[in-house]
Protein backbone atom coordinates (compact mmCIF):
# COMPACT_ATOMS: atom_id res chain seq x y z
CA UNK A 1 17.53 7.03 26.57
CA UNK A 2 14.52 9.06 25.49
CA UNK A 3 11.93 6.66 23.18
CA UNK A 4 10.90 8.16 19.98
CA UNK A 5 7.68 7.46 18.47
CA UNK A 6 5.88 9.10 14.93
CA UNK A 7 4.10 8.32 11.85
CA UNK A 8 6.48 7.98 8.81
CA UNK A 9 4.04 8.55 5.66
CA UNK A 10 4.67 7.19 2.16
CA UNK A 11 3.56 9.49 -0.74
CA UNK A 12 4.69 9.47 -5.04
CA UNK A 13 3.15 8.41 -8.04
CA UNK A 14 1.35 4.82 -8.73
CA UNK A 15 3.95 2.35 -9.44
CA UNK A 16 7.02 4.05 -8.05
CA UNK A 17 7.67 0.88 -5.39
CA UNK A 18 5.87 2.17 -2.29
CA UNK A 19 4.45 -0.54 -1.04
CA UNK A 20 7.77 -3.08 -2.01
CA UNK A 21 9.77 -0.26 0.33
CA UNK A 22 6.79 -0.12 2.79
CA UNK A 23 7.50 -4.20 2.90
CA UNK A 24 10.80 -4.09 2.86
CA UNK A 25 10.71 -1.65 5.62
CA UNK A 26 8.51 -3.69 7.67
CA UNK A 27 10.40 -7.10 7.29
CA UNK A 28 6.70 -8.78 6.25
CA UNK A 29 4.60 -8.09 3.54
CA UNK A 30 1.66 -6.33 4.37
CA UNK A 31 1.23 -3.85 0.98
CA UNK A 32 0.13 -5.93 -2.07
CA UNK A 33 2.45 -5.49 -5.04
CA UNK A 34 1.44 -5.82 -8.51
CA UNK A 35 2.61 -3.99 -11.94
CA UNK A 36 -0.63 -2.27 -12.32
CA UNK A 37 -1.69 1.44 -11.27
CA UNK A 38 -3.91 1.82 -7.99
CA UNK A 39 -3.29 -1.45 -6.75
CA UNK A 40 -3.24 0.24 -3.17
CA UNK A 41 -6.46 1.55 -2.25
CA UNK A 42 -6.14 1.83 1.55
CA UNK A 43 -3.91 3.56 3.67
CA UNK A 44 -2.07 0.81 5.28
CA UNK A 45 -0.30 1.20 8.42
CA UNK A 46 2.62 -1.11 9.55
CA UNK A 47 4.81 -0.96 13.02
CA UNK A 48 8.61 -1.12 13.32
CA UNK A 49 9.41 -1.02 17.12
CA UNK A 50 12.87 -1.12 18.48
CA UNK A 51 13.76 -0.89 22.27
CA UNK A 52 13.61 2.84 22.15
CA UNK A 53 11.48 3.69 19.39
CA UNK A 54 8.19 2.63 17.53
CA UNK A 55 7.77 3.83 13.29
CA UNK A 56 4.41 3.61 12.20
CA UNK A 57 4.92 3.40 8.81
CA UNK A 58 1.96 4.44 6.26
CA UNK A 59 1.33 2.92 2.77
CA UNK A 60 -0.99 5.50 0.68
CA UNK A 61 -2.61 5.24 -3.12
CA UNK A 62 -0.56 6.12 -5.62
CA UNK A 63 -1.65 10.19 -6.15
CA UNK A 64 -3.98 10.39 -9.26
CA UNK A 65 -6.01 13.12 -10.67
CA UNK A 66 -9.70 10.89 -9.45
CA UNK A 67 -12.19 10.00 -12.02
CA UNK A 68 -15.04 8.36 -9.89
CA UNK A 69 -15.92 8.32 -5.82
CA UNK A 70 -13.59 5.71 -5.42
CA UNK A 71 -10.62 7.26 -6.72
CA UNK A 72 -11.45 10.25 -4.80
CA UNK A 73 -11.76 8.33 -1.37
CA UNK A 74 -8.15 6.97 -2.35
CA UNK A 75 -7.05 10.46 -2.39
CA UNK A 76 -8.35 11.29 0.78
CA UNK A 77 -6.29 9.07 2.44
CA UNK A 78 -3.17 10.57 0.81
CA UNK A 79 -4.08 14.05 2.11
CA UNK A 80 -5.21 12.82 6.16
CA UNK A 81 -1.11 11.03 5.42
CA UNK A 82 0.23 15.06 4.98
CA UNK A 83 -1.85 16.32 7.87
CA UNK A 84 -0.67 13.16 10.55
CA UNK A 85 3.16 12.66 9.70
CA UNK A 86 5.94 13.44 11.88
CA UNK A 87 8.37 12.23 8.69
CA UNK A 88 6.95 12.31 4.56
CA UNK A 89 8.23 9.84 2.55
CA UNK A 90 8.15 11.24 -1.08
CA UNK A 91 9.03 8.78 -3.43
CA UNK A 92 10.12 8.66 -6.70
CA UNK A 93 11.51 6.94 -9.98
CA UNK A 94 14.64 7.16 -11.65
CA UNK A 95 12.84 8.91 -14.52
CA UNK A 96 10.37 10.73 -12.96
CA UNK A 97 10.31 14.67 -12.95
CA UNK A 98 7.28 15.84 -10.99
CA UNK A 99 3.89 15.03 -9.02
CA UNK A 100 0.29 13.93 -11.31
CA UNK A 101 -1.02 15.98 -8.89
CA UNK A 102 0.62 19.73 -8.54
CA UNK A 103 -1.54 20.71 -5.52
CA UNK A 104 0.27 17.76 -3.35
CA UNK A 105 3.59 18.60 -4.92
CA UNK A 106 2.93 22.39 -3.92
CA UNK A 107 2.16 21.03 -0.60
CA UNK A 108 5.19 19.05 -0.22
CA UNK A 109 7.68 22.37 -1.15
CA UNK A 110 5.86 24.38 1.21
CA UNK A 111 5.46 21.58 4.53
CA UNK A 112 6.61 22.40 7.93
CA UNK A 113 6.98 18.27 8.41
CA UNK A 114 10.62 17.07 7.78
CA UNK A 115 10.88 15.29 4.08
CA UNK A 116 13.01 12.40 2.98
CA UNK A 117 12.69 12.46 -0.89
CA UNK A 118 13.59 8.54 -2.09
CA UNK A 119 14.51 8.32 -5.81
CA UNK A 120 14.09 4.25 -6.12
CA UNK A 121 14.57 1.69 -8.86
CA UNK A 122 18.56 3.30 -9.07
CA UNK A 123 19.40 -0.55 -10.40
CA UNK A 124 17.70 0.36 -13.65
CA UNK A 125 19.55 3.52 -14.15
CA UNK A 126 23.58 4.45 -14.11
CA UNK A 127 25.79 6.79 -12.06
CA UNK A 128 25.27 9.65 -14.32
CA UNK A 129 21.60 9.98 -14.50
CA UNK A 130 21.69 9.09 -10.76
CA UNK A 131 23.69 12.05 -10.42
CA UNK A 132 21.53 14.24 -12.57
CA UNK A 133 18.27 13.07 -10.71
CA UNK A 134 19.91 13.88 -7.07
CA UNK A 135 20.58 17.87 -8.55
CA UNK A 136 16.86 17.98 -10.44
CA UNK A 137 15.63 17.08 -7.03
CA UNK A 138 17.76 19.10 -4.60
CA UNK A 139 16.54 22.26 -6.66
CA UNK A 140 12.76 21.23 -6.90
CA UNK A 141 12.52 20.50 -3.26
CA UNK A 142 15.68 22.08 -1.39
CA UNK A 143 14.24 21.39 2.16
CA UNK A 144 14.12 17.88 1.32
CA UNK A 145 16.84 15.06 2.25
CA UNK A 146 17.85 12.87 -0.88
CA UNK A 147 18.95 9.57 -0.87
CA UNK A 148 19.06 7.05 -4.18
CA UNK A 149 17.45 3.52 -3.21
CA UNK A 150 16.74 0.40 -4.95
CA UNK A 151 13.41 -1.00 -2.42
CA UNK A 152 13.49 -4.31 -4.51
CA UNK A 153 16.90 -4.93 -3.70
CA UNK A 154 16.78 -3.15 -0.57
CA UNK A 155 20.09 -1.10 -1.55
CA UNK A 156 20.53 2.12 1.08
CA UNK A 157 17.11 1.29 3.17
CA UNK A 158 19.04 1.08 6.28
CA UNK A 159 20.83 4.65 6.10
CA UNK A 160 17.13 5.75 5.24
CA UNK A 161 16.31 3.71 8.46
CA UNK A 162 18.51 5.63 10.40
CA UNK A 163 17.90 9.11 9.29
CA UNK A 164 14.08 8.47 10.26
CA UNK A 165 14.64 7.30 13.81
CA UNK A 166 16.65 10.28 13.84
CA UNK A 167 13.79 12.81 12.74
CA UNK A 168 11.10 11.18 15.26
CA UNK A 169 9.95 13.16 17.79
CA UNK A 170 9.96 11.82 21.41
CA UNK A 171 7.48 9.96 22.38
CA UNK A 172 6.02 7.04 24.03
CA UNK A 173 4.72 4.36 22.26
CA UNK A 174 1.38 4.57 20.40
CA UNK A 175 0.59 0.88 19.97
CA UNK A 176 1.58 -2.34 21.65
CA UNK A 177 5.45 -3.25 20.92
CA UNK A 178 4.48 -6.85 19.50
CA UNK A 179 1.75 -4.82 17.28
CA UNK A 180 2.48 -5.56 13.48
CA UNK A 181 -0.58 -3.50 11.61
CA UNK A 182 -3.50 -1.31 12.66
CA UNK A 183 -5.27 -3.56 9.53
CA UNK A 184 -7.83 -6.81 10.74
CA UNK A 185 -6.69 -10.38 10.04
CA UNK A 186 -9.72 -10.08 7.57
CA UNK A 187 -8.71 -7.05 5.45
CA UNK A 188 -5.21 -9.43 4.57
CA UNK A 189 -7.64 -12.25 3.57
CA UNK A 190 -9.49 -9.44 1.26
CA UNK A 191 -6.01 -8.02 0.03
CA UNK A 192 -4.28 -11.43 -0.98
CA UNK A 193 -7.40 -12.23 -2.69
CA UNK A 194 -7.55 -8.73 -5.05
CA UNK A 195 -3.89 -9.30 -5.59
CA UNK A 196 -4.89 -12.26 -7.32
CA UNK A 197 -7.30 -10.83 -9.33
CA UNK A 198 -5.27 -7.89 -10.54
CA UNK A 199 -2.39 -10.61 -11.61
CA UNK A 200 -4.86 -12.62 -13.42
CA UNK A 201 -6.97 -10.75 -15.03
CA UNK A 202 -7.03 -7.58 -17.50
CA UNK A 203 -8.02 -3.78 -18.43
CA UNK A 204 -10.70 -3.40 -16.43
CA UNK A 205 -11.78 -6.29 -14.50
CA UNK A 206 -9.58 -5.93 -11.40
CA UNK A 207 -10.28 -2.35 -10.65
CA UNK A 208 -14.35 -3.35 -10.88
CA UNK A 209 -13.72 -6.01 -7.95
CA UNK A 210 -13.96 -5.42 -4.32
CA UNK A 211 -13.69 -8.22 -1.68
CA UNK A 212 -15.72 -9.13 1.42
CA UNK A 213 -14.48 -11.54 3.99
CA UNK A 214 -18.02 -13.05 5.52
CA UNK A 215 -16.30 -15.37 7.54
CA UNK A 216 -12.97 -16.30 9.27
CA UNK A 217 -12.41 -19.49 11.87
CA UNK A 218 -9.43 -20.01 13.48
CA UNK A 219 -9.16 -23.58 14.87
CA UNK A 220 -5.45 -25.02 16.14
CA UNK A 221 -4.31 -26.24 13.22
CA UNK A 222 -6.46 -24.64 10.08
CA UNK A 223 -8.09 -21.38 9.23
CA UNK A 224 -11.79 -21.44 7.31
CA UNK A 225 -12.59 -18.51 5.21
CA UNK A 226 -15.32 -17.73 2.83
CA UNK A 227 -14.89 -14.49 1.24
CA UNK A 228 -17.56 -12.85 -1.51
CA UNK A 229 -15.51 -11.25 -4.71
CA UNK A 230 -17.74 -8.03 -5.50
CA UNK A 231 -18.53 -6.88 -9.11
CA UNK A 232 -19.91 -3.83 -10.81
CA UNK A 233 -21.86 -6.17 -13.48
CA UNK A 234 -23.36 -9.72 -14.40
CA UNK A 235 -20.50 -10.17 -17.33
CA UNK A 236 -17.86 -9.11 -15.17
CA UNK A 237 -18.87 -11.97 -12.79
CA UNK A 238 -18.75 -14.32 -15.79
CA UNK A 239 -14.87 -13.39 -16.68
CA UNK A 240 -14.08 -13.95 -12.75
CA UNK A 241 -15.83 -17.43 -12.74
CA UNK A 242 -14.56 -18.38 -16.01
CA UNK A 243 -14.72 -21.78 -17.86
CA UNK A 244 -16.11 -24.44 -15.51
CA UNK A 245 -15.44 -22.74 -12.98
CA UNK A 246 -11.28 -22.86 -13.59
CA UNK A 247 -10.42 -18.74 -13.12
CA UNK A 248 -11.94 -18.89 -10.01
CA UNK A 249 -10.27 -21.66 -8.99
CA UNK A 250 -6.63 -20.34 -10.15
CA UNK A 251 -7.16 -17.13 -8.04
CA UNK A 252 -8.45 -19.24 -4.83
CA UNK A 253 -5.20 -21.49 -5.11
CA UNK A 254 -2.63 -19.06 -5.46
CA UNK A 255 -4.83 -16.89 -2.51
CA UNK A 256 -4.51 -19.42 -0.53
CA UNK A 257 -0.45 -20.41 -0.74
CA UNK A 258 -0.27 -16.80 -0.01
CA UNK A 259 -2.02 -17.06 3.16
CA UNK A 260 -0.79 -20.41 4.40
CA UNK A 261 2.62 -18.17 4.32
CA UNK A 262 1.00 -15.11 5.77
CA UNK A 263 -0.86 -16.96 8.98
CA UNK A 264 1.50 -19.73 9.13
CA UNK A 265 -1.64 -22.46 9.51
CA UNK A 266 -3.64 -24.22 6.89
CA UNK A 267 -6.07 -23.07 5.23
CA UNK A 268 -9.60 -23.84 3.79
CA UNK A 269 -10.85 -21.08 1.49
CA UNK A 270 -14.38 -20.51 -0.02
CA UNK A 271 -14.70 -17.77 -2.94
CA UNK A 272 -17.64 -16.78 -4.15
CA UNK A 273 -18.80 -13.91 -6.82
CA UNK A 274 -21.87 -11.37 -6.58
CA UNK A 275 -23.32 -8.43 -8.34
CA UNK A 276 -22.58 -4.99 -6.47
CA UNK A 277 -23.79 -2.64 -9.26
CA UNK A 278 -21.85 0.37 -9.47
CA UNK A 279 -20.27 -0.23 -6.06
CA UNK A 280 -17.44 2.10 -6.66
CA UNK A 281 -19.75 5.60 -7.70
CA UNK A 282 -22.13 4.48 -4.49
CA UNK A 283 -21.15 6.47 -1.25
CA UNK A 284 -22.91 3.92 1.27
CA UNK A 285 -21.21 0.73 -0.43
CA UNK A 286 -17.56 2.87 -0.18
CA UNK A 287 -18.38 3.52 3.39
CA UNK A 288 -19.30 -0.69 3.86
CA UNK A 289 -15.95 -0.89 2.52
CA UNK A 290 -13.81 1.15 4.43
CA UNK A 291 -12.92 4.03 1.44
CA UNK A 292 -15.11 6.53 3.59
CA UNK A 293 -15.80 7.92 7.38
């Protein structure tokens, strides 16, 4: 049998469950997943490989109209996930009727690539408006293929599942078969950490906080990690340290349960807080941190 071998590329709006399908998909979780807009920032790529095929499945920022450099290097990565996919993802909720961006959504009616449009969180709706969403949708983009999902609850993901391994082109294999990520064990330690931060703190702390992994040892048994938490400004660093020290401590505990899990080893983990002003409007501190070429 022929293998098959493509890049399967997740698009929608912030907050419509990408990254819980792009988890779910991938049988580990590699996306971070919080309630709050733009907690992607990278385009994340994760490998399913079966005997005679290999899915490179891409996570992207939720599509936003940008305000600053930042936002605008998170949109990049949405449009290089149009120009490199052999299958588009387009996902959406229940509720939702169209694109914050109409120049992707134009894009996506007028694509030569095969798209699956995935109308998720189906659990918090009922049969009717189900219903109503699969017509809205078959009319707004009638070269698409439809199917109602439910990512938390991983309802339908398998028929999905199916229907991409049948759209793949053939090809060999574009990365090792016991590959899980094209992602460093480092940008994980730097992802678990801003989860964190975006869970435990509010408006706009999280979103002025970028994360630098100086150093990562691997011994047998135990894993040492120090890892610098970025901010834009001296009070911002304040709020992240917190009384005596005791924010800072809450989001290096629950950083590190989460990557005891993720490495399956001990860990020792040192967090630390600086001053980047202004990181996100500064081109050469985006590059530094992987937003820009």
């Amino acid at each position: 049998m022929a293998h098959k071998a493509g890049y399967v590329n997740i698009i929608g709006n912030p907050n419509v469950g990408k990254s819980t399908l792009m988890n779910v998909l991938i049988g580990e979780k590699l996306s971070i997943i919080t309630s709050k807009a733009q907690t992607t920032r990278h385009r994340i790529l994760g490998i399913v490989n079966g005997d005679d095929f290999q899915i490179l499945f891409s996570d992207t920022p939720g599509i936003i109209k940008p305000a600053y450099e930042l936002q605008e290097s998170m949109m990049d990565f949405v449009k290089s996930a149009f120009e490199d996919a052999d299958v588009l993802l387009f996902m959406v909720e229940v509720g939702e009727k169209e694109l914050k961006d109409t120049a992707f959504f134009d894009k996506l009616k007028t694509t030569k690539t095969p798209v699956i449009l995935l109308i998720n969180k189906i659990d918090l709706s009922n049969q009717k408006e189900v219903e109503d969403k699969i017509a809205f949708w078959q009319k707004e983009l009638p070269n698409s293929i439809i199917y109602p999902i439910s990512a938390l609850n991983n309802f339908n993901i398998e028929n999905v599942l199916h229907k991409i391994i049948e759209l793949l082109p053939e090809s060999p294999p574009y990365f090792p078969k016991d590959q899980l990520t094209d992602k460093p064990e480092r940008f994980f330690v730097n992802e678990t950490i801003r989860e964190k931060i975006l869970m435990n703190y509010k408006k706009e702390i999280p979103y002025a906080v970028e994360i630098e992994t100086e150093e990562f040892f691997e011994d047998e048994k135990i894993i040492r990690i120090r890892s610098v938490i970025m901010v834009e400004r001296e009070t911002q660093k304040g709020i992240i340290i917190g009384h005596k020290g005791s924010a800072l401590k809450r989001v290096g505990t629950e950083a590190r349960k989460d990557l005891e899990k993720f490495f399956d080893k001990k860990i020792f983990l040192e967090l630390y807080v600086k001053v980047n002003k202004d990181w996100r409007k500064n081109n050469n501190q985006l590059k530094r941190f992987g937003y820009k070429e």
